[in-house]
Protein backbone atom coordinates (compact mmCIF):
# COMPACT_ATOMS: atom_id res chain seq x y z
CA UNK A 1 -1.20 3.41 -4.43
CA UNK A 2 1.16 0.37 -3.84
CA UNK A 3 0.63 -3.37 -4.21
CA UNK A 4 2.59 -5.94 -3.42
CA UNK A 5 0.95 -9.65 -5.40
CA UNK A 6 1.64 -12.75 -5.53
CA UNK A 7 0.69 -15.65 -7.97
CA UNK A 8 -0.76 -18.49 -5.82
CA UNK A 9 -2.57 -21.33 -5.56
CA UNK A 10 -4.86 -20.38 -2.78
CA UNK A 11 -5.04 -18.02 -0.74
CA UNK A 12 -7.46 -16.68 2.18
CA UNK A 13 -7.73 -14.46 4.82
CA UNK A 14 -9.47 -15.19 8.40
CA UNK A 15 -10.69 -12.70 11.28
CA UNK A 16 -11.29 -13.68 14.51
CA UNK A 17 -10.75 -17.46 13.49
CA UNK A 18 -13.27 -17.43 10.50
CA UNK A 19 -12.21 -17.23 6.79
CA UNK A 20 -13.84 -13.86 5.67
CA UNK A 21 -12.17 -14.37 2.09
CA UNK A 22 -10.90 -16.81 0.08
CA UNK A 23 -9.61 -17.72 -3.59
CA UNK A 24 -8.14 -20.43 -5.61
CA UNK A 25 -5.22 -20.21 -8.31
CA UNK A 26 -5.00 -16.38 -8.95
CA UNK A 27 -3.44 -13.33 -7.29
CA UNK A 28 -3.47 -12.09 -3.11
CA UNK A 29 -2.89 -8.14 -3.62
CA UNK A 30 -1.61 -6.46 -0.66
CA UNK A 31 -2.63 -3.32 -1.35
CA UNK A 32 -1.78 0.38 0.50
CA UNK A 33 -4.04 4.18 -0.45
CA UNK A 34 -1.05 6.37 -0.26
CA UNK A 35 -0.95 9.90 1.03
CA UNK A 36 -1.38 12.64 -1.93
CA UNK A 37 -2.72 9.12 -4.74
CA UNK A 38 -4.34 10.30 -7.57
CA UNK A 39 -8.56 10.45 -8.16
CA UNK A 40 -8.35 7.56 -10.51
CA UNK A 41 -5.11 5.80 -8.64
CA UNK A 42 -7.84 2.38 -7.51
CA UNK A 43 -8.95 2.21 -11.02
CA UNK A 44 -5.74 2.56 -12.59
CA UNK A 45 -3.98 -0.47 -10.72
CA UNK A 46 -6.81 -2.45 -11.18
CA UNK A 47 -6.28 -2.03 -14.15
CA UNK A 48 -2.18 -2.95 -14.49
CA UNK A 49 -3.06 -6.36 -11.55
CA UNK A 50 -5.87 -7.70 -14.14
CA UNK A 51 -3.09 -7.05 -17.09
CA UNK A 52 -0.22 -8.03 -15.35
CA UNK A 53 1.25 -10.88 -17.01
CA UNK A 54 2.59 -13.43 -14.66
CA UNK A 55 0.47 -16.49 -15.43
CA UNK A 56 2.34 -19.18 -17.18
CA UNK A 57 1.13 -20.26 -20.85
CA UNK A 58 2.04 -23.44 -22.71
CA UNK A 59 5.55 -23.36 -23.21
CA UNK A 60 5.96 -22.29 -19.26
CA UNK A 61 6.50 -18.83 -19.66
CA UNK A 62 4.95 -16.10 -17.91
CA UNK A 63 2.70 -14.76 -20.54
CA UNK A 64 -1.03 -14.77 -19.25
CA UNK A 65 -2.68 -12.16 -17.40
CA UNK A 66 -5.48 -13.54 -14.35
CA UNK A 67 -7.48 -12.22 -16.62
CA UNK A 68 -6.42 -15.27 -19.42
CA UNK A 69 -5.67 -17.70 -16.92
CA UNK A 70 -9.57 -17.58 -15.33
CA UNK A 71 -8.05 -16.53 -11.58
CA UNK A 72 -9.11 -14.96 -9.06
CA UNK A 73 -8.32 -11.67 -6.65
CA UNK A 74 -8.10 -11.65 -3.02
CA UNK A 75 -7.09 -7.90 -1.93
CA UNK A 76 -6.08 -7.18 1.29
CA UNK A 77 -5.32 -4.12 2.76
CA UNK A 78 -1.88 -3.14 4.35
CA UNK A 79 -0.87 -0.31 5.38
CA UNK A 80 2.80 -1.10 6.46
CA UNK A 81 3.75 -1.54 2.44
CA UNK A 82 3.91 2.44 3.09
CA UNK A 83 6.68 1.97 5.87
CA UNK A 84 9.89 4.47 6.13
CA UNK A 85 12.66 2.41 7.34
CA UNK A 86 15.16 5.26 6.04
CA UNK A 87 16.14 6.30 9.96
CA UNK A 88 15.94 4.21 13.09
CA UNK A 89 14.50 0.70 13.72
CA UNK A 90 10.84 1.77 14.08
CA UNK A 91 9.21 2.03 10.67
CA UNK A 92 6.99 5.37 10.20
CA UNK A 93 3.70 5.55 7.76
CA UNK A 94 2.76 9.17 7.47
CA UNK A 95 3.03 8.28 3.84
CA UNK A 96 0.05 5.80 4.15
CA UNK A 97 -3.39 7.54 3.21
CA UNK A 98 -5.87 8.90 6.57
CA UNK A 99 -7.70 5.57 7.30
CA UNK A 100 -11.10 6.82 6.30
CA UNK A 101 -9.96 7.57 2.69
CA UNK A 102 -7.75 4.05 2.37
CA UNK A 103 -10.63 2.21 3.32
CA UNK A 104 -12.79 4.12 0.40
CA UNK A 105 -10.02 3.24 -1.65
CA UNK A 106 -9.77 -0.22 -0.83
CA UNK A 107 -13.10 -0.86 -1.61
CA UNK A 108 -12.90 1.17 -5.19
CA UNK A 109 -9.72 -0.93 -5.92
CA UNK A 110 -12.52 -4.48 -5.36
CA UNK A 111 -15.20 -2.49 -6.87
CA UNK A 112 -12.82 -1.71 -10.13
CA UNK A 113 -11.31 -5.49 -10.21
CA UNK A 114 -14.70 -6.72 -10.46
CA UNK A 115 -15.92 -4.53 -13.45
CA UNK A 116 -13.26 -5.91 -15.10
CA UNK A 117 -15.16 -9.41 -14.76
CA UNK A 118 -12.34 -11.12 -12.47
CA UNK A 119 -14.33 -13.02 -9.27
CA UNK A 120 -12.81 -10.68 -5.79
CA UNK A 121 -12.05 -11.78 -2.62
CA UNK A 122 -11.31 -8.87 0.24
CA UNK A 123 -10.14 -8.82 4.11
CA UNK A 124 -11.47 -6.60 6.38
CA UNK A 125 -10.70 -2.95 6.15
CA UNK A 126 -8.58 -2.68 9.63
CA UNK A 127 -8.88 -5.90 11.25
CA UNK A 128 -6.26 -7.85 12.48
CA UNK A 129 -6.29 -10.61 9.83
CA UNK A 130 -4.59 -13.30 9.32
CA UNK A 131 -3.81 -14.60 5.85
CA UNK A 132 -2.49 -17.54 4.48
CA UNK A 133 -1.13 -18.14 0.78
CA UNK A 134 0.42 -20.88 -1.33
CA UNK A 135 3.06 -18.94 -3.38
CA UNK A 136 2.77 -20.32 -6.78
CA UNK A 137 6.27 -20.17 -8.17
CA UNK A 138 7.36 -18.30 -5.97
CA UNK A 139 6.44 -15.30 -7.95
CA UNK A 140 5.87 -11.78 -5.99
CA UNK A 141 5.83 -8.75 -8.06
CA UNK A 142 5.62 -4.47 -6.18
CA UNK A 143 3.68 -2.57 -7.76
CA UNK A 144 3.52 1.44 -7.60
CA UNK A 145 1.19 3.36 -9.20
CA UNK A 146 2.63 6.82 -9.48
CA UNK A 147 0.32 9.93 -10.56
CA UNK A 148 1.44 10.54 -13.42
């Protein structure tokens, strides 16, 4: 699984003109099921974006998690964080997962977020979204989430 987040301010994601999901300060997770992820790969980078310490604390320093700084979680799928620009102009994505197992994992990677008490936010599985984002910092941090 990959994930691309960024520390904002707001952040929300519209389909078909209306705003489907939405957050305040906290983290938009751009988030792609790869092909061949492991069982618990959702669970495990819910785990590492509720952890991940990017928040600033009182000395401005980035050493809160959205967990300690209250935030929120918008996740948003994206499929084209699995491009292969290695040959050619046209980006492939045979490494993205089949569409009917991303979406289950999209929705395990909300579901997993949530147990771990932070408020969730999602787009639409598929839909042509548009999202809009105040970058807070800018700070934008990749994440891959390997089997081990």
């Amino acid at each position: 699984m990959r994930a691309l987040l960024q520390r904002v301010s707001e952040a929300r994601v519209e389909v078909g003109g209306a705003v489907i999901g939405e957050i305040g300060e906290g983290l938009l997770v751009l988030a792609c099921a790869m092909r061949g992820d492991a069982p618990d790969a959702p669970e495990r980078m819910a785990g590492r974006i509720a952890k991940l310490r990017v928040f600033r604390d009182a000395e401005a320093r980035m050493n809160r998690s959205v967990l300690d700084a209250k935030g929120a979680i918008l996740v948003v799928s994206q499929f084209t964080l699995a491009a292969d620009t290695a040959r050619g102009n046209r980006p492939g994505f045979s490494a993205a997962a089949p569409p009917e197992e991303a979406s289950k994992a999209m929705d395990r990677l909300a579901a997993a977020i949530r147990n771990l008490g932070l408020p969730v936010a999602t787009g639409r599985f598929g839909a042509d979204m548009k999202v809009s984002l105040v970058n807070d910092g800018p700070v934008t941090i990749w994440l891959d989430d390997a089997a081990p």
